[in-house]
N, C-alpha and C. Protein backbone atom coordinates (compact mmCIF):
# COMPACT_ATOMS: atom_id res chain seq x y z
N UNK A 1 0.86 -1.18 0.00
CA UNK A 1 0.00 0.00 0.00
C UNK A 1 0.90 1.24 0.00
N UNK A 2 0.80 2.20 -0.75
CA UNK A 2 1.15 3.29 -1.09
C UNK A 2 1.36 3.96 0.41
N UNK A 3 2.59 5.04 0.90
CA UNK A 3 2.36 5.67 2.02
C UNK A 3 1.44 6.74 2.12
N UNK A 4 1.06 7.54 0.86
CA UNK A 4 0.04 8.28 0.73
C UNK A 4 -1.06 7.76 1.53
N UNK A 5 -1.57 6.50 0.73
CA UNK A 5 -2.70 6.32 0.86
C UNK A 5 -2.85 6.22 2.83
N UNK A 6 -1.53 5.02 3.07
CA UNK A 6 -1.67 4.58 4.45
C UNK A 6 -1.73 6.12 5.50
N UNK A 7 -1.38 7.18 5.03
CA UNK A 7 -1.30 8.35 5.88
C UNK A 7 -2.65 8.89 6.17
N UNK A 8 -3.65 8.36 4.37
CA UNK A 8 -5.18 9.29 4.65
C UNK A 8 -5.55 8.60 5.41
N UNK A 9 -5.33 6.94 5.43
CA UNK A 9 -6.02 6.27 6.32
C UNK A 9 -5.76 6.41 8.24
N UNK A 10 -4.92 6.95 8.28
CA UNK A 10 -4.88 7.31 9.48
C UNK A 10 -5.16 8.44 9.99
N UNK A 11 -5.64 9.37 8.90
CA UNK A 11 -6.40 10.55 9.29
C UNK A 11 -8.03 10.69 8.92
N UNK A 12 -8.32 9.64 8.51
CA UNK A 12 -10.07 9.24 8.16
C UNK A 12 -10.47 9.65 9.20
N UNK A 13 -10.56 8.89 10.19
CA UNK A 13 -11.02 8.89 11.62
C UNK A 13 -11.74 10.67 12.03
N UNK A 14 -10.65 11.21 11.88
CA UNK A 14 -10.48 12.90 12.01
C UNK A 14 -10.86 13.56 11.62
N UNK A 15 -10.98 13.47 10.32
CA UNK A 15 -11.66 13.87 9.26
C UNK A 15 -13.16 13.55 9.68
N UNK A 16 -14.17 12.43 10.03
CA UNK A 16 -15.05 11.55 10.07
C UNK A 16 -15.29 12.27 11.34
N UNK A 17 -14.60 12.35 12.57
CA UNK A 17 -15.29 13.02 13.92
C UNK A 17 -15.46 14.77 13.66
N UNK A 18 -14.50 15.34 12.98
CA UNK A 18 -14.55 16.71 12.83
C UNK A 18 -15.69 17.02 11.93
N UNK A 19 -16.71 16.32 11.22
CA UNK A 19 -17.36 16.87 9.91
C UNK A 19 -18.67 16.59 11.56
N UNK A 20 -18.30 15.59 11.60
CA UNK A 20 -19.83 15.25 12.93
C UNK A 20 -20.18 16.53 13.78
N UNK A 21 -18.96 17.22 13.89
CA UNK A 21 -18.99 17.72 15.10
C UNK A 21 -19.62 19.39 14.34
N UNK A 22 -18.77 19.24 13.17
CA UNK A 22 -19.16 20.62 12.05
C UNK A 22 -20.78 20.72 11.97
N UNK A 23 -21.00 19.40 11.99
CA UNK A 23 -22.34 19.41 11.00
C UNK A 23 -23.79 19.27 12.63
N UNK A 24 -22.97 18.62 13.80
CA UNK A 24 -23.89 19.51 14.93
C UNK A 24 -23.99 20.59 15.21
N UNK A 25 -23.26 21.24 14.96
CA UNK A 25 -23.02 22.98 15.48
C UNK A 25 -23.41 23.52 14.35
N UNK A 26 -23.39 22.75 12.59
CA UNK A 26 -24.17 23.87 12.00
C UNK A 26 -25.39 23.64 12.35
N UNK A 27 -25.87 22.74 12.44
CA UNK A 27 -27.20 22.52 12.51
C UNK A 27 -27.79 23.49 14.00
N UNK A 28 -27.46 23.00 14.87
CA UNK A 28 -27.58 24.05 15.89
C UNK A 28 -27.69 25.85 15.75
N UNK A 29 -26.17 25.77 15.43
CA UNK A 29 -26.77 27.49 14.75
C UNK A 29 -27.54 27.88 13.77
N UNK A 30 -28.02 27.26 13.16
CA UNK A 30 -28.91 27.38 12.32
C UNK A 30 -30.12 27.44 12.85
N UNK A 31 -30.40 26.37 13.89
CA UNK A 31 -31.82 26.09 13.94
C UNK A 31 -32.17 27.03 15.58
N UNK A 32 -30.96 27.29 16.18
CA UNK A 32 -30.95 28.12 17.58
C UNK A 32 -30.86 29.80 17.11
N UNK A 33 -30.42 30.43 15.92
CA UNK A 33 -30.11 31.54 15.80
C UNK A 33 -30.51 31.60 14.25
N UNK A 34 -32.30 31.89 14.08
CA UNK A 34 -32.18 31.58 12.42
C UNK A 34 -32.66 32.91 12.00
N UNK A 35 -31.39 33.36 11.12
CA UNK A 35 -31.74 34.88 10.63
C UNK A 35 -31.88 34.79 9.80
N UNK A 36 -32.60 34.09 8.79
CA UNK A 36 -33.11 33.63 7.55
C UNK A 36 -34.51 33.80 6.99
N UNK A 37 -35.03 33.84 6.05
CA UNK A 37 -36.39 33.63 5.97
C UNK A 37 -36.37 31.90 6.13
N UNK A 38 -37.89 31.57 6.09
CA UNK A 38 -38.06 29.81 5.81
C UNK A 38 -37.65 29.27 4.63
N UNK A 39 -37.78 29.61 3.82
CA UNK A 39 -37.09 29.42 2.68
C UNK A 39 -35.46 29.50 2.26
N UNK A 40 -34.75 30.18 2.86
CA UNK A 40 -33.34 29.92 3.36
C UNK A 40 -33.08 28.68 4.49
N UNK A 41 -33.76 28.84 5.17
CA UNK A 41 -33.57 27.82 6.27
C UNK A 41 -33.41 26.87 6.13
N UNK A 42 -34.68 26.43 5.17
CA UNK A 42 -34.75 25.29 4.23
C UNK A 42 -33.73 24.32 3.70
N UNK A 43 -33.55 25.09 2.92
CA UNK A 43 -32.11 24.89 2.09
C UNK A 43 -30.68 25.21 2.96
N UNK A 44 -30.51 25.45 4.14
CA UNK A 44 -29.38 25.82 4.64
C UNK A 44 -29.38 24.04 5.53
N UNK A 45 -30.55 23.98 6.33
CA UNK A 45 -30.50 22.95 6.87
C UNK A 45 -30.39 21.50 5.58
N UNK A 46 -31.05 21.54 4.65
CA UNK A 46 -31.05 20.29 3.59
C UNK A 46 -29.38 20.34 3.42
N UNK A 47 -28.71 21.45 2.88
CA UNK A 47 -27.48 21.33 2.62
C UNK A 47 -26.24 20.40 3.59
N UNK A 48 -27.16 20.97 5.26
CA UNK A 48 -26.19 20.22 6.47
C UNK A 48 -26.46 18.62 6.29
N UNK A 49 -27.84 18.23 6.36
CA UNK A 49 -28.29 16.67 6.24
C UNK A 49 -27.94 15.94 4.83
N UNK A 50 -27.62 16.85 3.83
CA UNK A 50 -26.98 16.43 2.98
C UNK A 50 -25.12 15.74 3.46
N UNK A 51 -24.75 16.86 4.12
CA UNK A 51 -23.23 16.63 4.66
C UNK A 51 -23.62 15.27 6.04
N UNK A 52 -24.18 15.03 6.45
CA UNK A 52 -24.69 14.00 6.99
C UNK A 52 -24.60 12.74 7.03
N UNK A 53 -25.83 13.25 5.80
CA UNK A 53 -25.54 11.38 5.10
C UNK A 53 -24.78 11.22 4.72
N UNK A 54 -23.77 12.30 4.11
CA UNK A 54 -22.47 11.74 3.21
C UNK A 54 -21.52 11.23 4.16
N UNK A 55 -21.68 11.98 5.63
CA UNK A 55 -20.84 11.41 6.76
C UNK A 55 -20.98 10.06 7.66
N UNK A 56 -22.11 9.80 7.25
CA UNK A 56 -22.50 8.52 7.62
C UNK A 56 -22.52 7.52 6.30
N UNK A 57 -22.32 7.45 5.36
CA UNK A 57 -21.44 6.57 4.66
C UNK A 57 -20.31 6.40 4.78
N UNK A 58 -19.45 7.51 5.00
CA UNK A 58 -18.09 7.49 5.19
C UNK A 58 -17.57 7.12 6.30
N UNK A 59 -18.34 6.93 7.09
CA UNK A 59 -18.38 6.58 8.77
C UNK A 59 -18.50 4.96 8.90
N UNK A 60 -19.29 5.00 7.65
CA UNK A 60 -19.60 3.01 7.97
C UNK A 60 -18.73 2.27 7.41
N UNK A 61 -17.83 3.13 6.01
CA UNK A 61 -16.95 2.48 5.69
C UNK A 61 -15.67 2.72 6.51
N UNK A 62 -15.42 3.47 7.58
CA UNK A 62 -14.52 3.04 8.00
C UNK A 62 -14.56 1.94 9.55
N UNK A 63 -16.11 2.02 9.66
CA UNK A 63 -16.70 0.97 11.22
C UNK A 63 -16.07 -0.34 10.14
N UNK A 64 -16.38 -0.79 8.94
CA UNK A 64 -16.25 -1.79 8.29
C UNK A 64 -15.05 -2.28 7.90
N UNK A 65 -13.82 -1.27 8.26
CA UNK A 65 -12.59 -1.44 8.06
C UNK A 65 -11.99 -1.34 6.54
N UNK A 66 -12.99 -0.43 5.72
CA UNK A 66 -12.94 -0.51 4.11
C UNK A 66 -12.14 0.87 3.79
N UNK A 67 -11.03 0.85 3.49
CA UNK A 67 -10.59 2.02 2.82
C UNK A 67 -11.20 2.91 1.68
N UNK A 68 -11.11 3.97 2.50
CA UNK A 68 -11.81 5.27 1.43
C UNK A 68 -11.01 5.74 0.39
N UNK A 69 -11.47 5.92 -0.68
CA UNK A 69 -10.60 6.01 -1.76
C UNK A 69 -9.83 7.59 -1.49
N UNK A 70 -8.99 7.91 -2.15
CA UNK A 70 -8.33 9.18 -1.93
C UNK A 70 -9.57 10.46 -2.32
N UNK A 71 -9.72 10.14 -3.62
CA UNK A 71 -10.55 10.97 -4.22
C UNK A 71 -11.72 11.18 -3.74
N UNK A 72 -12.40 9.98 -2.75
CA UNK A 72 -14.20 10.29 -2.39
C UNK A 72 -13.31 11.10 -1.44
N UNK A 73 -12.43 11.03 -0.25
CA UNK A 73 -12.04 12.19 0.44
C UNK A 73 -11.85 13.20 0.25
N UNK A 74 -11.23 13.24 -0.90
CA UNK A 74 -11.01 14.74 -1.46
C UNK A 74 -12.36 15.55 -2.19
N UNK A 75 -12.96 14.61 -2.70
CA UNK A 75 -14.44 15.69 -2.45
C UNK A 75 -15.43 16.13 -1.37
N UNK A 76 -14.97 14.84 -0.22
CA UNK A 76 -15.88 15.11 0.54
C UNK A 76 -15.52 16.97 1.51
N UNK A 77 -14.29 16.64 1.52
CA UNK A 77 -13.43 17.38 1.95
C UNK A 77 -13.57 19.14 1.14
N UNK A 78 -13.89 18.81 0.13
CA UNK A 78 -13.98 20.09 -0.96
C UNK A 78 -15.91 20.39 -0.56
N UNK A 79 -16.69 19.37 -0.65
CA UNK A 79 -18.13 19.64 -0.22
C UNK A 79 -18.31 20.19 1.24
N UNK A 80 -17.51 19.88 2.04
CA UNK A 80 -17.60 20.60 3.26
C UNK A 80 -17.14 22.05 3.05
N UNK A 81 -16.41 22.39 2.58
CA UNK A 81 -16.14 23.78 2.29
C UNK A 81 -16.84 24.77 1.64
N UNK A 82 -17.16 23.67 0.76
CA UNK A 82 -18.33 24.40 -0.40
C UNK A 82 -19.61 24.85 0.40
N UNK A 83 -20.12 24.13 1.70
CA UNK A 83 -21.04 24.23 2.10
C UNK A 83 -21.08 24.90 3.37
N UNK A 84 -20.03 25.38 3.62
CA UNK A 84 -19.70 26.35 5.15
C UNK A 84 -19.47 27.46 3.86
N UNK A 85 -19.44 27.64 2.38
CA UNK A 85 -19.25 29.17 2.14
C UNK A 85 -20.89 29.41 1.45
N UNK A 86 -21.60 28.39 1.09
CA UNK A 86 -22.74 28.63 0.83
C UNK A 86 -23.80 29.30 2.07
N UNK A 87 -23.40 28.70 2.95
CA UNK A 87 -24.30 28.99 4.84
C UNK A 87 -23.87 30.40 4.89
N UNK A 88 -22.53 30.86 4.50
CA UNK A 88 -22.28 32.14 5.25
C UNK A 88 -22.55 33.38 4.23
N UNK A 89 -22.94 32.77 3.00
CA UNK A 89 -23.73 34.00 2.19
C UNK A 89 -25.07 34.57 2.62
N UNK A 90 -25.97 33.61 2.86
CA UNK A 90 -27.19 33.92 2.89
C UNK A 90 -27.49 34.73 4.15
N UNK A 91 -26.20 34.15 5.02
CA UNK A 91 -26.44 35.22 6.37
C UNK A 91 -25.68 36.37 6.41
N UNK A 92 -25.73 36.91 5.75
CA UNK A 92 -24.39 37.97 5.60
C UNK A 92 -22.76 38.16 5.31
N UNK A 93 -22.32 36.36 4.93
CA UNK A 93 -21.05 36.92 4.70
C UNK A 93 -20.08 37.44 5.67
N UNK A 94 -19.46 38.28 5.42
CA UNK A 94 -18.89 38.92 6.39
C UNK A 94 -18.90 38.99 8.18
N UNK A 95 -20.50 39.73 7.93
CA UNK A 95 -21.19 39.77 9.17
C UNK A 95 -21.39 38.17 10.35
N UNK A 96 -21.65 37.22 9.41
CA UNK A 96 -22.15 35.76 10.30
C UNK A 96 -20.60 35.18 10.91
N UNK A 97 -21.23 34.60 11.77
CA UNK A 97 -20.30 34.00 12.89
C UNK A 97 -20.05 32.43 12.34
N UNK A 98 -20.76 32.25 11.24
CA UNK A 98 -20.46 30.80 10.46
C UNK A 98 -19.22 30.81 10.26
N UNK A 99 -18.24 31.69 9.71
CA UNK A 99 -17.08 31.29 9.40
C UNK A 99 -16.06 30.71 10.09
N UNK A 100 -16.72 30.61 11.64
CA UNK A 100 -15.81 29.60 12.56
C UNK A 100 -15.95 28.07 11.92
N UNK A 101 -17.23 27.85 11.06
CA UNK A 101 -16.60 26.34 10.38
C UNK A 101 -15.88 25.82 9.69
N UNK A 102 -15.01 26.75 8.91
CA UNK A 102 -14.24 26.68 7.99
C UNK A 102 -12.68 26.22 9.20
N UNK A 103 -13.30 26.47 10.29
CA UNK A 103 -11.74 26.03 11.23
C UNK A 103 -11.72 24.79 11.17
N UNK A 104 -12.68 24.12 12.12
CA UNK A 104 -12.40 22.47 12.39
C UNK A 104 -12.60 21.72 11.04
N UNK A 105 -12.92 22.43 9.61
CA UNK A 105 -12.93 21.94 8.00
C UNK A 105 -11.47 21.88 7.89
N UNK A 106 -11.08 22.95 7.66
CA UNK A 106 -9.52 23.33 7.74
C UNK A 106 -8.39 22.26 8.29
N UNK A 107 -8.87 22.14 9.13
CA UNK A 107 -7.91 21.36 10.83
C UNK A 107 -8.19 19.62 9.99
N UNK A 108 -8.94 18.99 10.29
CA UNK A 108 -9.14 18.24 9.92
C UNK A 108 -9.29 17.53 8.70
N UNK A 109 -9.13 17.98 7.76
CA UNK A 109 -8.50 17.67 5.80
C UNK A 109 -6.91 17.97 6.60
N UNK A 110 -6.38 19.07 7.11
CA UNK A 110 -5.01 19.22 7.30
C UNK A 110 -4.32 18.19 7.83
N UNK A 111 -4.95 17.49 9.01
CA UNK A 111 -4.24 16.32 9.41
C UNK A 111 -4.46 15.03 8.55
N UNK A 112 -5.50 14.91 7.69
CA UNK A 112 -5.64 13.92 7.05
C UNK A 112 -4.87 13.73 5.60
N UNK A 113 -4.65 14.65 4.89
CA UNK A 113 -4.12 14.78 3.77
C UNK A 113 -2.73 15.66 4.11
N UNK A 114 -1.64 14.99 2.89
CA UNK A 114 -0.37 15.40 2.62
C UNK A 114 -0.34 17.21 2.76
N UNK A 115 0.31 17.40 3.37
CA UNK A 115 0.63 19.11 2.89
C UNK A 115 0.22 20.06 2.00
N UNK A 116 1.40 19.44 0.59
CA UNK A 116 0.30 19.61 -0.63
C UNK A 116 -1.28 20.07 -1.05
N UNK A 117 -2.07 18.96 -0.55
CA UNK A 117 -2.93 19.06 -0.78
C UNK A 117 -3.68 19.95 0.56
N UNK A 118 -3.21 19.89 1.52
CA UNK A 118 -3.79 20.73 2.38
C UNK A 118 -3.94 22.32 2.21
N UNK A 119 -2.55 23.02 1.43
CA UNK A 119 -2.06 24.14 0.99
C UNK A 119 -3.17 24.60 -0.31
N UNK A 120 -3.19 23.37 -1.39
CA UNK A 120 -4.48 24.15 -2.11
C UNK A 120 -5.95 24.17 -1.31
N UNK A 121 -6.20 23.13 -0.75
CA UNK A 121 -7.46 23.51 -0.05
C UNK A 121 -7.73 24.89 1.03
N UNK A 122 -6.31 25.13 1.72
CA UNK A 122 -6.40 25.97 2.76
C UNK A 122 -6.48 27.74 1.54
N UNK A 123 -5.11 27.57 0.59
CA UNK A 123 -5.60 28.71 -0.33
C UNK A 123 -7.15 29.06 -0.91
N UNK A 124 -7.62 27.99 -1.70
CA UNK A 124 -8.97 27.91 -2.31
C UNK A 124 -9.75 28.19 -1.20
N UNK A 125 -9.81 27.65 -0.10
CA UNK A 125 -10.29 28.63 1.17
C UNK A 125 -10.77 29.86 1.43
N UNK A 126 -9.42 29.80 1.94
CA UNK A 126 -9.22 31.93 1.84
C UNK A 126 -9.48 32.70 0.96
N UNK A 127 -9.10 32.04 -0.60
CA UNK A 127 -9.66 33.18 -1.52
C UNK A 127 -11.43 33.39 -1.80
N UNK A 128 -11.98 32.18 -1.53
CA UNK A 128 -13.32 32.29 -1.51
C UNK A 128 -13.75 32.83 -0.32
N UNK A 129 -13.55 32.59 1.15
CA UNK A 129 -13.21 33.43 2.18
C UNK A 129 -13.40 34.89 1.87
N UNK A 130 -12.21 35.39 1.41
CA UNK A 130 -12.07 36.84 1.17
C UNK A 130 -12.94 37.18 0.06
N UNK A 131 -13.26 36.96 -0.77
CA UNK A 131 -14.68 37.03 -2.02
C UNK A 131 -15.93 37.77 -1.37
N UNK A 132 -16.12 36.47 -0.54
CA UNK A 132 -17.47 36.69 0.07
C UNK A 132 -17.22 37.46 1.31
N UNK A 133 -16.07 37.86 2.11
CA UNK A 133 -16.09 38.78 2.97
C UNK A 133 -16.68 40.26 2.02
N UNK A 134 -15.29 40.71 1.04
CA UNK A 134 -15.24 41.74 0.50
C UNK A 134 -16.88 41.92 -0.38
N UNK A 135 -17.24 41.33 -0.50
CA UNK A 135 -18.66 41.38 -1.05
C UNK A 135 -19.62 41.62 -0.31
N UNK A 136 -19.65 41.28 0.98
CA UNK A 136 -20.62 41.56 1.84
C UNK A 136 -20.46 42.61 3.11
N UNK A 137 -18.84 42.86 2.74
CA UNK A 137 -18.52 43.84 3.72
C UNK A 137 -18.63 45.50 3.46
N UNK A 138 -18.69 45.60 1.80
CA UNK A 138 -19.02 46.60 0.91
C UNK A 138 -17.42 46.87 0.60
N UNK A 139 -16.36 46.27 1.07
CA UNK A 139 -15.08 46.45 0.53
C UNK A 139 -14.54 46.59 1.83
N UNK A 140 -13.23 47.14 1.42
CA UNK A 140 -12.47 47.28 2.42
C UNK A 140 -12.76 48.51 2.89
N UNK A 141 -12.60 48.49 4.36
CA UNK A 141 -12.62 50.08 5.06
C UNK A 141 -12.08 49.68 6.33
N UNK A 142 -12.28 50.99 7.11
CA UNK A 142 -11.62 51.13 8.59
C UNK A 142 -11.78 49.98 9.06
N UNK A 143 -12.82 49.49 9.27
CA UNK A 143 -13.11 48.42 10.37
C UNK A 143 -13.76 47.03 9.75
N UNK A 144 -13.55 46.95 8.15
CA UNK A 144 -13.36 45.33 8.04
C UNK A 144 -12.23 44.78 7.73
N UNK A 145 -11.49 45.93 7.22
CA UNK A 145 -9.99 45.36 6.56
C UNK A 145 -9.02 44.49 7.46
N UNK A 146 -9.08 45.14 9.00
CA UNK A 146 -8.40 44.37 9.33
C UNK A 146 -8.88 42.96 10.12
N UNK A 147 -10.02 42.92 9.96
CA UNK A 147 -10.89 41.91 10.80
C UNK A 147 -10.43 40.50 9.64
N UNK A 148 -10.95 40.97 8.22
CA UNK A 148 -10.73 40.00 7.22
C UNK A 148 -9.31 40.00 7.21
N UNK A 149 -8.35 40.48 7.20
CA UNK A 149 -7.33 39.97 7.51
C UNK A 149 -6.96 39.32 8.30
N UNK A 150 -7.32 39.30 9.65
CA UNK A 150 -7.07 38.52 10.38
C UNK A 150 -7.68 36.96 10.91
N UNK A 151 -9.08 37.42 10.04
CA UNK A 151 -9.29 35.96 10.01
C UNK A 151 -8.89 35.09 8.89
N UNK A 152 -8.29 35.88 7.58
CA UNK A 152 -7.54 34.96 6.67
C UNK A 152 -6.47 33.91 7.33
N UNK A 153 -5.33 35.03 8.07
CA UNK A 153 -4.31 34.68 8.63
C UNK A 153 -4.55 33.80 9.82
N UNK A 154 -5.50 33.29 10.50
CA UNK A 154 -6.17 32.67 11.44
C UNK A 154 -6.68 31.09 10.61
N UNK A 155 -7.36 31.47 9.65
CA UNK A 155 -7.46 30.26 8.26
C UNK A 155 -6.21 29.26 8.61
N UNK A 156 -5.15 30.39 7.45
CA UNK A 156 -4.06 29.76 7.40
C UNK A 156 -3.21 29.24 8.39
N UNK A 157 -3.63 29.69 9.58
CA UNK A 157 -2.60 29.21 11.07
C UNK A 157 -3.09 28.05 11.20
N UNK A 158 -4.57 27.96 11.41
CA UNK A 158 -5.21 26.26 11.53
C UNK A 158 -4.36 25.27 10.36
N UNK A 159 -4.62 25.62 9.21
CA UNK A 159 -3.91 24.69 8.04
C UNK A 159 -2.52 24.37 7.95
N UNK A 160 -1.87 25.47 9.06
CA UNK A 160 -0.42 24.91 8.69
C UNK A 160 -0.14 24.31 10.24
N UNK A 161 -0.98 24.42 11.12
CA UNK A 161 -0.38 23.60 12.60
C UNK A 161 -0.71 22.51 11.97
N UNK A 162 -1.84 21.89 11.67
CA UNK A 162 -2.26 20.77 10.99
C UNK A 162 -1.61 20.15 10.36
N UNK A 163 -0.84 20.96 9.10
CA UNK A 163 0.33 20.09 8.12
C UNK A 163 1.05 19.99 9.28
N UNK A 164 1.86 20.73 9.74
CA UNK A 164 2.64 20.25 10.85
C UNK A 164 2.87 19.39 12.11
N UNK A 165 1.62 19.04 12.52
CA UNK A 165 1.03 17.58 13.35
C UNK A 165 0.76 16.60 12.30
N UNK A 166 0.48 16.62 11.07
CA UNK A 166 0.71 15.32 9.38
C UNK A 166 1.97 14.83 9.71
N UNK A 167 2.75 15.68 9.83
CA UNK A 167 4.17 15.67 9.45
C UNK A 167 4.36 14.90 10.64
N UNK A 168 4.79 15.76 11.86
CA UNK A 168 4.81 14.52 13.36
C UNK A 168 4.57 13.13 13.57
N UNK A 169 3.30 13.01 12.94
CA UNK A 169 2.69 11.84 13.05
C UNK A 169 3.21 10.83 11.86
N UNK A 170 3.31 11.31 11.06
CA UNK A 170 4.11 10.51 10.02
C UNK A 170 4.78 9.93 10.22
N UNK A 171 6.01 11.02 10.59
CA UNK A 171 7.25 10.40 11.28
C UNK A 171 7.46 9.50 12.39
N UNK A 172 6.18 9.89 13.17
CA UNK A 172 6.26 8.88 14.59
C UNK A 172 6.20 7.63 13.85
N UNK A 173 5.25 7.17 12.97
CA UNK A 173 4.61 6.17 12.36
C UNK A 173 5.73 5.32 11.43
N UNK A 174 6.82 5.90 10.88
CA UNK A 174 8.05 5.36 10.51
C UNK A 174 9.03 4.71 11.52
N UNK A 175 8.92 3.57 10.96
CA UNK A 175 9.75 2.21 11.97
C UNK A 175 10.98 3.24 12.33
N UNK A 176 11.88 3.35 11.20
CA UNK A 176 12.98 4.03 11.62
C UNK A 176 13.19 5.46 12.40
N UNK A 177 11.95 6.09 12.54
CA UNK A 177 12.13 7.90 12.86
C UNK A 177 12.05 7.59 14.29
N UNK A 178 11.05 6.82 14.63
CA UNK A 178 10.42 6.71 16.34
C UNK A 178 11.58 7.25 17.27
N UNK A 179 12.68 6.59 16.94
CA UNK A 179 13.71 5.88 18.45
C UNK A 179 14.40 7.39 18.54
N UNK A 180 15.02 8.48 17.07
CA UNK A 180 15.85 9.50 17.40
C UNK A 180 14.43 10.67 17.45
N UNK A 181 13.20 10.56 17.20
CA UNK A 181 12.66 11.49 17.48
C UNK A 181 11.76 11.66 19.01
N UNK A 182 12.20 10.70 19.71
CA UNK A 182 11.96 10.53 21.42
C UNK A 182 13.40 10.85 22.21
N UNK A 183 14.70 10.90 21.68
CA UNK A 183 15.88 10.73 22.15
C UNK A 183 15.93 11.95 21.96
């Protein structure tokens, strides 16, 4: 087996508890704080139970001990994102407190996938991130510029501790690294 592959498989798990945990708290804020019409709601909540079921397939194949292919991860991984920037349009963008999901999204693809691939997801991120800030913030001024900046740079801090605990764990996980990286 490829080390790629054996690395996603040891970050499934993570991936699989972090989307659970995403997808209670969206649901929660959604359904505890709904600044939506019904018709947004609608569709904000279908979108979460959509991420759901997809998490409970992915959940059974790993209760079943069945390796997930690289690629269903990597979309699932890309649909979670897609769907924490869809939630934070309809509520304002900028303004909504949704964009704390894009953390434990972030965190968790980061420990599961190679660097690499963590770096385009964490970019493609942020730039859609900053899109929909600057769009809903009416642009830059006194008092969003540096807010969206700092939650870009907050993005990117989650995505790179993450590559950087990949990396740790990797190495722990190599017969040969263990013995001089405890010494």
């Amino acid at each position: 087996m490829p080390a790629r592959a054996t690395d996603l498989d040891h970050g499934q798990i993570v991936v699989v508890t972090a989307r659970w945990l995403m997808i209670a708290v969206g649901l929660i804020l959604t359904l505890a704080y709904p600044t939506a019409t019904l018709a947004d709601l609608r569709v904000q909540v279908s979108l979460i139970l959509l991420l759901g079921i997809a998490n409970f397939y992915l959940h059974a194949q790993l209760i079943r001990r069945r390796p997930i292919p690289t690629w269903t991860a990597i979309v699932a991984s890309a649909a979670d994102l897609l769907v924490i920037s869809l939630l934070l349009i309809p509520q304002g963008g900028f303004d909504s407190y949704r964009f704390v999901l894009y953390f434990p999204a972030l965190l968790a693809l980061s420990v599961a996938f190679e660097p690499d691939v963590t770096f385009v997801f964490a970019s493609a991120t942020c730039a859609v991130y900053l899109c929909i800030a600057l769009a809903t913030a009416g642009g830059i001024h006194a008092a969003a510029g540096p807010v969206i900046v700092g939650r870009l740079f907050m993005l990117a801090a989650v995505a790179f501790c993450g590559a950087a605990y990949w990396r740790i764990e990797r190495d722990r996980r190599q017969p040969g690294r263990a013995s001089h990286l405890t010494s």
